[in-house]
N, C-alpha and C. Protein backbone atom coordinates (compact mmCIF):
# COMPACT_ATOMS: atom_id res chain seq x y z
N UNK A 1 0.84 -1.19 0.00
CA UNK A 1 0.00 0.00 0.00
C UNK A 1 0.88 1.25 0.00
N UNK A 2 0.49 2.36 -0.73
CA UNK A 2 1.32 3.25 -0.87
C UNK A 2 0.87 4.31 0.13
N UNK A 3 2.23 5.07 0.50
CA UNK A 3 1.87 5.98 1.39
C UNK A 3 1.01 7.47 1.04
N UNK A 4 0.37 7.35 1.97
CA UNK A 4 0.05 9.14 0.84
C UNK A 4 0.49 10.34 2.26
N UNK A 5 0.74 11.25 0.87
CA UNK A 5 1.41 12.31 2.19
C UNK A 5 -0.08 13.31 2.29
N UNK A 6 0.10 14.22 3.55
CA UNK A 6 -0.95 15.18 3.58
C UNK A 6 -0.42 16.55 4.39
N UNK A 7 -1.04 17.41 3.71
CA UNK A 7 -1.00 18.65 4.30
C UNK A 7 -2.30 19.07 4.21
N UNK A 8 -1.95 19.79 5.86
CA UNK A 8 -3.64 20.56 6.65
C UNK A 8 -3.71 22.15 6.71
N UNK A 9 -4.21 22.52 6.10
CA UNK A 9 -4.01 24.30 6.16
C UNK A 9 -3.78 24.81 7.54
N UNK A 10 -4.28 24.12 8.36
CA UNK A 10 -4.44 24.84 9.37
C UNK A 10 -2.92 24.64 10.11
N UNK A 11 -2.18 23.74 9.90
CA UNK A 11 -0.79 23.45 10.08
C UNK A 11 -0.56 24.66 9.79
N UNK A 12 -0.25 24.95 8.37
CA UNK A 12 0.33 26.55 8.27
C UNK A 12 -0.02 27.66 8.56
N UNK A 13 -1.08 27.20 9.45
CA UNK A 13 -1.52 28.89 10.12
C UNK A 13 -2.25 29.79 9.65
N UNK A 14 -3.27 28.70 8.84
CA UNK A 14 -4.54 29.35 8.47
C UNK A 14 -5.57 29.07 9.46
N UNK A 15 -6.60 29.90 9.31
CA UNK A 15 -8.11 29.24 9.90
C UNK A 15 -8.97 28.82 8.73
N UNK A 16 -8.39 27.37 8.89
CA UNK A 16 -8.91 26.74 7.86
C UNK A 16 -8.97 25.28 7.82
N UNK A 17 -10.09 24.55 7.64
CA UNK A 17 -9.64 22.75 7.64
C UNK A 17 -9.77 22.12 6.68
N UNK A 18 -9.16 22.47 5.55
CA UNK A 18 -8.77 21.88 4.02
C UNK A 18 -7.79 21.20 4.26
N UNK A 19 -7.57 19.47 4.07
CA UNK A 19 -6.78 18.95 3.98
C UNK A 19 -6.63 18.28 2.78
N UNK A 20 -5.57 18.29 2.22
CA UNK A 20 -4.44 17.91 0.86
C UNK A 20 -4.00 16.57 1.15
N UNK A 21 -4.07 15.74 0.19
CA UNK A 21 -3.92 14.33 0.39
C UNK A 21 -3.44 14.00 -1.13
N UNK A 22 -2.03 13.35 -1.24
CA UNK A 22 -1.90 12.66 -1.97
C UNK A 22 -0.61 11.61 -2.50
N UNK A 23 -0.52 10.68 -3.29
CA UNK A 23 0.66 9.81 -3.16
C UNK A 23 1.70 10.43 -3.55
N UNK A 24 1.54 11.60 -4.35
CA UNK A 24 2.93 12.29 -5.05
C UNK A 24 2.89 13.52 -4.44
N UNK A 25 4.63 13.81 -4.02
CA UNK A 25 4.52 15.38 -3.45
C UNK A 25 4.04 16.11 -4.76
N UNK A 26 4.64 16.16 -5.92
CA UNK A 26 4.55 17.00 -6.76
C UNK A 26 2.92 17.17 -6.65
N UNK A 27 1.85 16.56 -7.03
CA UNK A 27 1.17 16.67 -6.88
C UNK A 27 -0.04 17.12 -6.03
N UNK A 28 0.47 16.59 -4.51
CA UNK A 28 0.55 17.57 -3.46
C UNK A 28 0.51 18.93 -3.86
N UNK A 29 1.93 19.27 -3.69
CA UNK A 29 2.05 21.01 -3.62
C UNK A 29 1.57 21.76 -5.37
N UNK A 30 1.29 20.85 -6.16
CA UNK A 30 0.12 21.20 -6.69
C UNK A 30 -1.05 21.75 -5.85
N UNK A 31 -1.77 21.01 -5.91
CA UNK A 31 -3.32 21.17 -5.16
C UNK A 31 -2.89 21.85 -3.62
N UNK A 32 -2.30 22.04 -3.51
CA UNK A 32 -2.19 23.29 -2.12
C UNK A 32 -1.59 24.21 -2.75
N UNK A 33 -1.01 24.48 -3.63
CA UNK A 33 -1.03 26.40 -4.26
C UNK A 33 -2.14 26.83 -4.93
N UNK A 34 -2.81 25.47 -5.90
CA UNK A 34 -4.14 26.17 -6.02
C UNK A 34 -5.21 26.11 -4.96
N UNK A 35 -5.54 25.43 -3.92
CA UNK A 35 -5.91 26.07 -2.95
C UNK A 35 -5.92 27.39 -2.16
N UNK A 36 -4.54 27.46 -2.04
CA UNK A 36 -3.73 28.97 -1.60
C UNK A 36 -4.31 30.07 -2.56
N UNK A 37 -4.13 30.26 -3.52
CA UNK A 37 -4.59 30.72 -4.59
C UNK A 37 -5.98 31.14 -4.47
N UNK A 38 -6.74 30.00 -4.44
CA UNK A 38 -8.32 29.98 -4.55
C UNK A 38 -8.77 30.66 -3.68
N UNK A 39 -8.47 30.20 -2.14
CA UNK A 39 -9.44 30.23 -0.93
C UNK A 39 -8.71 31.74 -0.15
N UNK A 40 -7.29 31.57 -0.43
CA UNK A 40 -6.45 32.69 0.39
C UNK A 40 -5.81 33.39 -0.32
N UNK A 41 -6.16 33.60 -1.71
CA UNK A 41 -5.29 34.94 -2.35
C UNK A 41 -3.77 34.93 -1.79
N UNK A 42 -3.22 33.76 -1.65
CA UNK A 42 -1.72 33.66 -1.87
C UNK A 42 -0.96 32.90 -2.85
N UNK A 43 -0.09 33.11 -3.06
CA UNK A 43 0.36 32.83 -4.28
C UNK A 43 1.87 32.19 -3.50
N UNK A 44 1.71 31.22 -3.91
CA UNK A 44 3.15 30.29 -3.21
C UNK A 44 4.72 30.52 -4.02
N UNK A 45 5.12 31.04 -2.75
CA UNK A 45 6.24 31.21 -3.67
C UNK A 45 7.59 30.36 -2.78
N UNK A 46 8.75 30.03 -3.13
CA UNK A 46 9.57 28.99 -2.17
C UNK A 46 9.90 29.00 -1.51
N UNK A 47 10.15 29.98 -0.87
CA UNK A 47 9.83 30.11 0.65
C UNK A 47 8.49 29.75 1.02
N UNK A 48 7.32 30.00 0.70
CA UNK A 48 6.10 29.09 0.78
C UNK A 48 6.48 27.80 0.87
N UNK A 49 6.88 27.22 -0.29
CA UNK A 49 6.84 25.77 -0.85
C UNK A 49 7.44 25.23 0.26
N UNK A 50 8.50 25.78 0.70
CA UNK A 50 10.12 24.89 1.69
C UNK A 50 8.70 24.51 2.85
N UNK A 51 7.70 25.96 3.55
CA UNK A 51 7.32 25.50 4.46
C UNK A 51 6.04 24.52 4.59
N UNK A 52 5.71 24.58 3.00
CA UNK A 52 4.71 23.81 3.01
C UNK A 52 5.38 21.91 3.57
N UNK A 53 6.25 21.83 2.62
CA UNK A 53 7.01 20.44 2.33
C UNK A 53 7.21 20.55 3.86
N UNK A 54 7.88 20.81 4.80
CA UNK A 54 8.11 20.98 6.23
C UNK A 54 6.69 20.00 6.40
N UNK A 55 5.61 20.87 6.39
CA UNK A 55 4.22 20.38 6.85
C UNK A 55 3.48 18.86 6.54
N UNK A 56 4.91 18.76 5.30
CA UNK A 56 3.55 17.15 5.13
C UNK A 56 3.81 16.25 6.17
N UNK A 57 2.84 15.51 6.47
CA UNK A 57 2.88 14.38 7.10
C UNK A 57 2.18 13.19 6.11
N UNK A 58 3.19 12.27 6.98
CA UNK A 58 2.92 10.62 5.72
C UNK A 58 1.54 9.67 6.58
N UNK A 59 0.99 9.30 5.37
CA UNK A 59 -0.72 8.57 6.12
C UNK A 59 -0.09 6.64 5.71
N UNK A 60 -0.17 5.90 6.20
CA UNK A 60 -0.10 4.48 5.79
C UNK A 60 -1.40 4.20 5.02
């Protein structure tokens, strides 16, 4: 079974409970900049990214 990683907005210090789930980081920090984007008018930039990647945690 493959692992999937996840990131929780609210980890980064939003008020927010959108959680990001998926087997590929790339894909991941896909779908959490367009989130960012969408919901919070931020625009990820790498310093974003470094702290997003910080945030994932791995699901079995």
């Amino acid at each position: 079974m493959a692992q999937v990683k996840v990131d929780r907005c609210h980890d980064l210090g939003f008020d927010c409970d959108a959680v990001v789930r998926s087997e590929s980081e790339e894909e991941l920090m896909a779908q959490v900049s367009d989130h960012a984007q969408k919901v919070h008018d931020v625009t990820v930039t790498d310093e974003i990214a470094n702290q997003v990647r910080t945030a994932i945690r791995v699901e079995d």
